[in-house]
PDB file of N, CA and C in Angstrom:
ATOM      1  N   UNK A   1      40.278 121.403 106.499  1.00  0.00           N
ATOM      2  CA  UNK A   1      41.423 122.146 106.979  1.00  0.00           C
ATOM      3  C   UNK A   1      41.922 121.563 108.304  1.00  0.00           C
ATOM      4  N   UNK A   2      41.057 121.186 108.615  1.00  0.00           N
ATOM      5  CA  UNK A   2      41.542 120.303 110.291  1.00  0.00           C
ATOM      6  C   UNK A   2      42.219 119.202 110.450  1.00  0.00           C
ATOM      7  N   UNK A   3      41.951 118.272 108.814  1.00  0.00           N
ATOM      8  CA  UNK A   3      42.842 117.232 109.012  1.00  0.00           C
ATOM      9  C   UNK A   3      44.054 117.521 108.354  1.00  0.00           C
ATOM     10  N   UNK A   4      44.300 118.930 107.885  1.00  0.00           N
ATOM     11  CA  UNK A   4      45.887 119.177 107.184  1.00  0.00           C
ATOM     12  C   UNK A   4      46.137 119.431 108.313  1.00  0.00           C
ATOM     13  N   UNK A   5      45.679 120.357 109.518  1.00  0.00           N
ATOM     14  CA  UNK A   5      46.310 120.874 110.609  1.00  0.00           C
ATOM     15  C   UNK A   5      46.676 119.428 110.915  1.00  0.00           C
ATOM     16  N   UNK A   6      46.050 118.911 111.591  1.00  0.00           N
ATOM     17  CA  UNK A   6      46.256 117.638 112.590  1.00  0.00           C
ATOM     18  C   UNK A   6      47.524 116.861 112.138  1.00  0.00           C
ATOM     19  N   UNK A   7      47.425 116.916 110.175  1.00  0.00           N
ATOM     20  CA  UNK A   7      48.722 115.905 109.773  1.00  0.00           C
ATOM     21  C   UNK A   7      50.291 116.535 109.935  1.00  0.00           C
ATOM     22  N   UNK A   8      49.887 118.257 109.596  1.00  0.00           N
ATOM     23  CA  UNK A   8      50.940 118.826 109.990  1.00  0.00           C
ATOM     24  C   UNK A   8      51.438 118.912 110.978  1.00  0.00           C
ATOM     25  N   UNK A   9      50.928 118.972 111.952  1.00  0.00           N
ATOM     26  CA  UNK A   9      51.343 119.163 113.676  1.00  0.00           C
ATOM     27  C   UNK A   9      51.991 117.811 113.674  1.00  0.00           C
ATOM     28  N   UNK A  10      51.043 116.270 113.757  1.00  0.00           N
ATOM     29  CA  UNK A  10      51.547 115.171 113.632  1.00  0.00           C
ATOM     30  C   UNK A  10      52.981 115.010 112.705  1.00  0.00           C
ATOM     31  N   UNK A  11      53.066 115.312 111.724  1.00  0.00           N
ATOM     32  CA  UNK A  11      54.720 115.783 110.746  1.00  0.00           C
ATOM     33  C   UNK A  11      55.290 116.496 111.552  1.00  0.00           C
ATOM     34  N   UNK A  12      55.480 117.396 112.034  1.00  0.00           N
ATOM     35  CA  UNK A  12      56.109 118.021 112.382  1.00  0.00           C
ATOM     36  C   UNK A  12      56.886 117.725 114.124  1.00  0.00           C
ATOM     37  N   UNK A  13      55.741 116.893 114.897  1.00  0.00           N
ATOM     38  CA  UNK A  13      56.658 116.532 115.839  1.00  0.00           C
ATOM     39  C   UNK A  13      56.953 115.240 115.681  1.00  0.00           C
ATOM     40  N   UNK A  14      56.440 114.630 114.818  1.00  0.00           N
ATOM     41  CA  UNK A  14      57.030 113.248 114.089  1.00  0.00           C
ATOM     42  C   UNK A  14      58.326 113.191 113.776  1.00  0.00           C
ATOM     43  N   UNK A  15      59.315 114.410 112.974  1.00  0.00           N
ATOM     44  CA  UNK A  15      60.402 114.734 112.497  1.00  0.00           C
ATOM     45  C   UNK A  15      61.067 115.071 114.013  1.00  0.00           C
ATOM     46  N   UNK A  16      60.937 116.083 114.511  1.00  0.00           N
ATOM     47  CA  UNK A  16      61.321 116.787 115.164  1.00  0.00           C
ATOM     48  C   UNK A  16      62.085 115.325 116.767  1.00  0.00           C
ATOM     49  N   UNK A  17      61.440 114.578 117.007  1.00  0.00           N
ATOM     50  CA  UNK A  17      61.827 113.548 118.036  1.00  0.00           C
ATOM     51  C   UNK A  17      62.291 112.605 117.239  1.00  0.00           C
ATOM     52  N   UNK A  18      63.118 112.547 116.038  1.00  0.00           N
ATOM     53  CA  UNK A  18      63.585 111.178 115.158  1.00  0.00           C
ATOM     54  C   UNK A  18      64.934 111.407 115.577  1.00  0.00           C
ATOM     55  N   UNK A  19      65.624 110.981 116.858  1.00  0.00           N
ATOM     56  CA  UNK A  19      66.736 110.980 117.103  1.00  0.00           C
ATOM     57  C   UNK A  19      67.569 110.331 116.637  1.00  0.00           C
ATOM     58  N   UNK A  20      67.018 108.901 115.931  1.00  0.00           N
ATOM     59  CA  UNK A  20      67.634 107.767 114.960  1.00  0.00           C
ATOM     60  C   UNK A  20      68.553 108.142 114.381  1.00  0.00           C
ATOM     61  N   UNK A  21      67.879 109.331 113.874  1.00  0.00           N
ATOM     62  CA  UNK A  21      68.228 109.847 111.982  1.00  0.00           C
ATOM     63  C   UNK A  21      69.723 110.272 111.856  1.00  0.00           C
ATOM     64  N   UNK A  22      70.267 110.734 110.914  1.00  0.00           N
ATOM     65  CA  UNK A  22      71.435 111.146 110.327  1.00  0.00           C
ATOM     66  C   UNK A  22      71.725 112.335 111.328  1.00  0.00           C
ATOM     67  N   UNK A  23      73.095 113.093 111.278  1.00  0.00           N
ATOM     68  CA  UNK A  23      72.748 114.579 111.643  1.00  0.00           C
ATOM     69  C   UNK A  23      72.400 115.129 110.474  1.00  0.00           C
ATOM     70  N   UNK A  24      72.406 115.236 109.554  1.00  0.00           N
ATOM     71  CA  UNK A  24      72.067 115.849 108.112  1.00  0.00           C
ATOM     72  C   UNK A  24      70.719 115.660 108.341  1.00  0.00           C
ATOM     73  N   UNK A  25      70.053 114.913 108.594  1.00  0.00           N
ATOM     74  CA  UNK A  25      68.364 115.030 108.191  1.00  0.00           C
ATOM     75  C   UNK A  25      67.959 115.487 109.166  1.00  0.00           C
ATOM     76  N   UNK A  26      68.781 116.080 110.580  1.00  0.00           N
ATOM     77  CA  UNK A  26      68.614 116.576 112.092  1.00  0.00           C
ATOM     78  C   UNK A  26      68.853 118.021 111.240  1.00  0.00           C
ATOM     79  N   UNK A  27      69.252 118.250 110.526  1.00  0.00           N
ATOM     80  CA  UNK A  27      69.725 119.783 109.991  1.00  0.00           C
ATOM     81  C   UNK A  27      68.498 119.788 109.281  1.00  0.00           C
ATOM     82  N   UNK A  28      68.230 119.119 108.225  1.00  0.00           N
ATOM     83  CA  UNK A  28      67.459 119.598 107.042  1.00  0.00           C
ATOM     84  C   UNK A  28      65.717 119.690 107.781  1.00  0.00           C
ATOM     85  N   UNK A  29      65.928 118.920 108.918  1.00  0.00           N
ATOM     86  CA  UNK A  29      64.357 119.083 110.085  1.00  0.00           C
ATOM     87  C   UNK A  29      64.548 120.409 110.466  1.00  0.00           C
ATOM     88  N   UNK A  30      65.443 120.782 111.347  1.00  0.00           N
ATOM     89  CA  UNK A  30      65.493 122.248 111.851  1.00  0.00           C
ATOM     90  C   UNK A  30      65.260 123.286 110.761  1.00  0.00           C
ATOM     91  N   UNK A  31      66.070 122.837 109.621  1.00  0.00           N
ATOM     92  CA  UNK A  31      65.905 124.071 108.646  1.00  0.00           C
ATOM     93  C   UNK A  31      64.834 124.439 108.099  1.00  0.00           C
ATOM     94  N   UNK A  32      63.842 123.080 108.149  1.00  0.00           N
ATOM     95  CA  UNK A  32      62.548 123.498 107.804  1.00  0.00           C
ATOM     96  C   UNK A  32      61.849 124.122 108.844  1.00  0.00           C
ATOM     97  N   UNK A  33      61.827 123.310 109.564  1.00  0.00           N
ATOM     98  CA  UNK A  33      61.306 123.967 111.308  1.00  0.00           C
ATOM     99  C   UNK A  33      61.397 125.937 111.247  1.00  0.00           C
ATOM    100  N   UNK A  34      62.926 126.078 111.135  1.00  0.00           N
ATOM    101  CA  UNK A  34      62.834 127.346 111.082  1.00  0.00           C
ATOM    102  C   UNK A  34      62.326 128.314 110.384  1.00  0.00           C
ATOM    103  N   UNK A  35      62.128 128.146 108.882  1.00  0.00           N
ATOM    104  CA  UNK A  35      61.607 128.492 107.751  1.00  0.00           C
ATOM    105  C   UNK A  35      60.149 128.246 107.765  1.00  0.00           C
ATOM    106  N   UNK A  36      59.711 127.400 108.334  1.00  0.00           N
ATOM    107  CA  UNK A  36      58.426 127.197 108.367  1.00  0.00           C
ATOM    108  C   UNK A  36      57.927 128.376 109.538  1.00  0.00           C
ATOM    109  N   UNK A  37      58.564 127.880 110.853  1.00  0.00           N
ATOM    110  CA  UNK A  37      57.727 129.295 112.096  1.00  0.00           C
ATOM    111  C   UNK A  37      58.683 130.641 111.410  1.00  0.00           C
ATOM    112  N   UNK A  38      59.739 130.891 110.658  1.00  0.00           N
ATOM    113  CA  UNK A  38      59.544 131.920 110.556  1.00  0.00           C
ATOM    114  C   UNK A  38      58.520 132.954 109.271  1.00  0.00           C
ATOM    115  N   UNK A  39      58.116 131.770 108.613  1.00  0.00           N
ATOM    116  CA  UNK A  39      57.213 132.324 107.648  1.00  0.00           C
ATOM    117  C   UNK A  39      57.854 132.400 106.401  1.00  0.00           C
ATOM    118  N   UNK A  40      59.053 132.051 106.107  1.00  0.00           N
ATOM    119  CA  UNK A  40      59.505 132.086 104.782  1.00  0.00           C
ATOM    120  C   UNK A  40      58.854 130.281 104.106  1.00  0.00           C
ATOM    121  N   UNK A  41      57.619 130.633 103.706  1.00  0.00           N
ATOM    122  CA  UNK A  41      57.319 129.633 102.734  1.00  0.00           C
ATOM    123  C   UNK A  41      58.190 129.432 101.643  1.00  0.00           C
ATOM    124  N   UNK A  42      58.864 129.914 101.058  1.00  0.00           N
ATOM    125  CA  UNK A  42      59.164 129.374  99.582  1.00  0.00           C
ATOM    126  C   UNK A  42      60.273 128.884  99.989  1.00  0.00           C
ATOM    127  N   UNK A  43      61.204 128.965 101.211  1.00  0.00           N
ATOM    128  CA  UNK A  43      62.181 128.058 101.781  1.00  0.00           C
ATOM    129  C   UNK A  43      61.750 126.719 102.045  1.00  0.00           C
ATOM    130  N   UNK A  44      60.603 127.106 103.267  1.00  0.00           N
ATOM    131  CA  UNK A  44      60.022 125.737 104.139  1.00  0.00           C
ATOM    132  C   UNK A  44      59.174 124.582 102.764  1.00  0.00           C
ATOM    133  N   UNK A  45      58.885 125.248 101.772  1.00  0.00           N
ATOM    134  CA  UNK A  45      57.752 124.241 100.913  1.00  0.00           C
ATOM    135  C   UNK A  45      58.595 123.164 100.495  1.00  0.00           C
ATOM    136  N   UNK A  46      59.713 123.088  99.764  1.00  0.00           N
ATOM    137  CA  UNK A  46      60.630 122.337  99.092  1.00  0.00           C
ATOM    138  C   UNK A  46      60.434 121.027  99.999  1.00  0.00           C
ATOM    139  N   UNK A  47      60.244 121.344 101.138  1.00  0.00           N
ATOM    140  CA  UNK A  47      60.748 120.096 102.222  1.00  0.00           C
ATOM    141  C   UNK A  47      59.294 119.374 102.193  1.00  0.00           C
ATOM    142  N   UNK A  48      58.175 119.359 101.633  1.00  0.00           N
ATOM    143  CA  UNK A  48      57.074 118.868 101.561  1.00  0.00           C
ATOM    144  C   UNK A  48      56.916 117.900 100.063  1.00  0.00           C
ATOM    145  N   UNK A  49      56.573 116.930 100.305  1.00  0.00           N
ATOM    146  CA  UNK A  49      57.320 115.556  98.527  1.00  0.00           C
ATOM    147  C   UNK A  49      56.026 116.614  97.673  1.00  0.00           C
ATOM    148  N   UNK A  50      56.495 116.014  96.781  1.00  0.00           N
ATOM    149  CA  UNK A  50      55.692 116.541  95.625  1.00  0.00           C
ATOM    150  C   UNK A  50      53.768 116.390  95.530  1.00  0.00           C
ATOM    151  N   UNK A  51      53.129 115.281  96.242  1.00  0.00           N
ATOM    152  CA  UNK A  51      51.900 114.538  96.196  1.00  0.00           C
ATOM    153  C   UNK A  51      51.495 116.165  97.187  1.00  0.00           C
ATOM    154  N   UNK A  52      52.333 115.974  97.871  1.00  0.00           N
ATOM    155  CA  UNK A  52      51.438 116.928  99.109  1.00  0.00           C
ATOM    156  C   UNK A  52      51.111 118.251  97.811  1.00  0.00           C
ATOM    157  N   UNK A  53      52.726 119.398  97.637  1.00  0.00           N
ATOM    158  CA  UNK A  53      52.785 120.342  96.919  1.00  0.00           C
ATOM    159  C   UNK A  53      51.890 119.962  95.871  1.00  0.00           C
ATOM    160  N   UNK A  54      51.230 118.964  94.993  1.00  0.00           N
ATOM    161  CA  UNK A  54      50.406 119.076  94.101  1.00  0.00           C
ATOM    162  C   UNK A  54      49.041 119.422  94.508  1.00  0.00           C
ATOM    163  N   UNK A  55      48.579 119.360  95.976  1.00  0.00           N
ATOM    164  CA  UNK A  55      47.575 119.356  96.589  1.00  0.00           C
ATOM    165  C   UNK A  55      47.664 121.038  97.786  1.00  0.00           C
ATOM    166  N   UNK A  56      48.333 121.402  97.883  1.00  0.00           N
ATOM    167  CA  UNK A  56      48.637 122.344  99.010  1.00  0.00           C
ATOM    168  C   UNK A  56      49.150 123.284  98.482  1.00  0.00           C
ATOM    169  N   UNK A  57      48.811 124.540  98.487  1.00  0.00           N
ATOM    170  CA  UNK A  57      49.749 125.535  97.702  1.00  0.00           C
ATOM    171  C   UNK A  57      50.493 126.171  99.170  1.00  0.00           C
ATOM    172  N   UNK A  58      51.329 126.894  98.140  1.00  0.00           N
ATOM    173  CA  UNK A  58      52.500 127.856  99.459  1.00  0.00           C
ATOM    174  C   UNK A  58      51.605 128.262 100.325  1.00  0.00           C
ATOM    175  N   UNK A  59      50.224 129.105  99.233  1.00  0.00           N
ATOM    176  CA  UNK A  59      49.424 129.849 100.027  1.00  0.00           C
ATOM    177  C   UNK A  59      48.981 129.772 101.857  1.00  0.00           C
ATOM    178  N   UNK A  60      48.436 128.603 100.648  1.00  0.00           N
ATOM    179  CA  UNK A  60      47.404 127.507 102.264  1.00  0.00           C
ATOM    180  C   UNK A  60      48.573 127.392 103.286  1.00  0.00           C
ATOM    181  N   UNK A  61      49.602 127.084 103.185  1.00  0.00           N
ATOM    182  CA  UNK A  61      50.774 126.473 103.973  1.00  0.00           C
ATOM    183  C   UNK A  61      50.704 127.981 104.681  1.00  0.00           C
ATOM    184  N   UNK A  62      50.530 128.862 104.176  1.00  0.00           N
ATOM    185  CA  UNK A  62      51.247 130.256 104.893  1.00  0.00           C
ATOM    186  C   UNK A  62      49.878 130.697 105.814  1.00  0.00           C
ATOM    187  N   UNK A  63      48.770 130.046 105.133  1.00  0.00           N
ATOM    188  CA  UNK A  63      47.875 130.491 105.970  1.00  0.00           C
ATOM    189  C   UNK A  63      47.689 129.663 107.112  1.00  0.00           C
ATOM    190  N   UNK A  64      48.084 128.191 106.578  1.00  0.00           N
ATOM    191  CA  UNK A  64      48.088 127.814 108.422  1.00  0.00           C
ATOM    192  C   UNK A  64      48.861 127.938 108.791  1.00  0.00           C
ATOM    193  N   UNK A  65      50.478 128.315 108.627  1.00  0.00           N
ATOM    194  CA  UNK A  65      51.511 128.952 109.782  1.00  0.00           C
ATOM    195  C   UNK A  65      50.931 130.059 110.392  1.00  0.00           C
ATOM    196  N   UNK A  66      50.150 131.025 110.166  1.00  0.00           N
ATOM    197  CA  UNK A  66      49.316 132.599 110.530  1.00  0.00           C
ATOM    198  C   UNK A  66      48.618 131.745 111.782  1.00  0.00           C
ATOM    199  N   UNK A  67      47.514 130.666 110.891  1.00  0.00           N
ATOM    200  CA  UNK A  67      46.562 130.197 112.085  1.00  0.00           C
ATOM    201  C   UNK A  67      47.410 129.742 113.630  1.00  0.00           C
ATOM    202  N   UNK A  68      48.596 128.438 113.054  1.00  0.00           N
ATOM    203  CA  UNK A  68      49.170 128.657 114.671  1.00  0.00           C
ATOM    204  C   UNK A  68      49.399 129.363 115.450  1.00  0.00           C
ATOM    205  N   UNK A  69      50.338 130.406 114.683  1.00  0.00           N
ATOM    206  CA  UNK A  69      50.570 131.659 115.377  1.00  0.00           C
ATOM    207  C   UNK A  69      49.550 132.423 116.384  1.00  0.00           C
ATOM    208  N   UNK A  70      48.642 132.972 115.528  1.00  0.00           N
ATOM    209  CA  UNK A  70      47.499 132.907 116.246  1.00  0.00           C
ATOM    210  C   UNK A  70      47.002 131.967 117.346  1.00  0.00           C
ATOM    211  N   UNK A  71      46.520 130.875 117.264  1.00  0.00           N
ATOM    212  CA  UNK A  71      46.141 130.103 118.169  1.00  0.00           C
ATOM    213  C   UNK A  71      47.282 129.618 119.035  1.00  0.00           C
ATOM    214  N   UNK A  72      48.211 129.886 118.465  1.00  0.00           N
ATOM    215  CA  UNK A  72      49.109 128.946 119.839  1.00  0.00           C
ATOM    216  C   UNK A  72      50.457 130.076 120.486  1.00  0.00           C
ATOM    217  N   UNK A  73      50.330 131.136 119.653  1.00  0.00           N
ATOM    218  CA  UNK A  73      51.381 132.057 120.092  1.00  0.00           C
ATOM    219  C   UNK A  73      53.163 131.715 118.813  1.00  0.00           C
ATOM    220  N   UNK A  74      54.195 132.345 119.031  1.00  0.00           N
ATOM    221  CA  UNK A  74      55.090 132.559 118.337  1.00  0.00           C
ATOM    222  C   UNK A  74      55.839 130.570 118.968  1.00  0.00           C
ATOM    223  N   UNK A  75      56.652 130.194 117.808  1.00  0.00           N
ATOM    224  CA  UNK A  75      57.582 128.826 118.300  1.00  0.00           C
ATOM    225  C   UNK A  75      59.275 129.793 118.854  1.00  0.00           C
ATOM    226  N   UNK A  76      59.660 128.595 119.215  1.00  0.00           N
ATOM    227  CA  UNK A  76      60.960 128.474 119.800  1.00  0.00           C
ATOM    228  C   UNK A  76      61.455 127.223 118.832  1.00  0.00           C
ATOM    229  N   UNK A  77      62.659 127.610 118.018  1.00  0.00           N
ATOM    230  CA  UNK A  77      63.083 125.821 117.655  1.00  0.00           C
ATOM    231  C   UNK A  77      64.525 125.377 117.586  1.00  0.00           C
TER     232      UNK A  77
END
């Protein structure tokens, strides 16, 4: 579970500083971003390729959004 945390955190500010990118893929980052800290999994999952979703259910995904929360307090995005 520690190395999904670690890859997710790593994904997630990986996306999040890609100033390169399109504005469209600057949207479709936030939109996950938001959907993800706000807890709507069945929004935020889509944005994860298929290899992962064959390996990760919504579940797990929802249970480590809970764990950050917990450990790190509510996001801002």
């Amino acid at each position: 579970m520690h190395k999904l945390t670690l890859f997710l955190i790593s994904f997630l500010l990986f996306t999040r500083v890609a100033y390169s990118q399109s504005d469209s893929t600057l949207v479709q980052a936030n939109q996950f971003f938001n959907s993800f800290i706000s807890g709507d999994m069945a929004k935020a999952y889509p944005y994860f390729d298929k290899e992962f979703q064959s390996k990760v259910s919504i579940e797990k995904i929802k249970s480590l959004q809970e764990q950050f929360l917990t450990s790190y307090g509510s996001f801002n995005s």
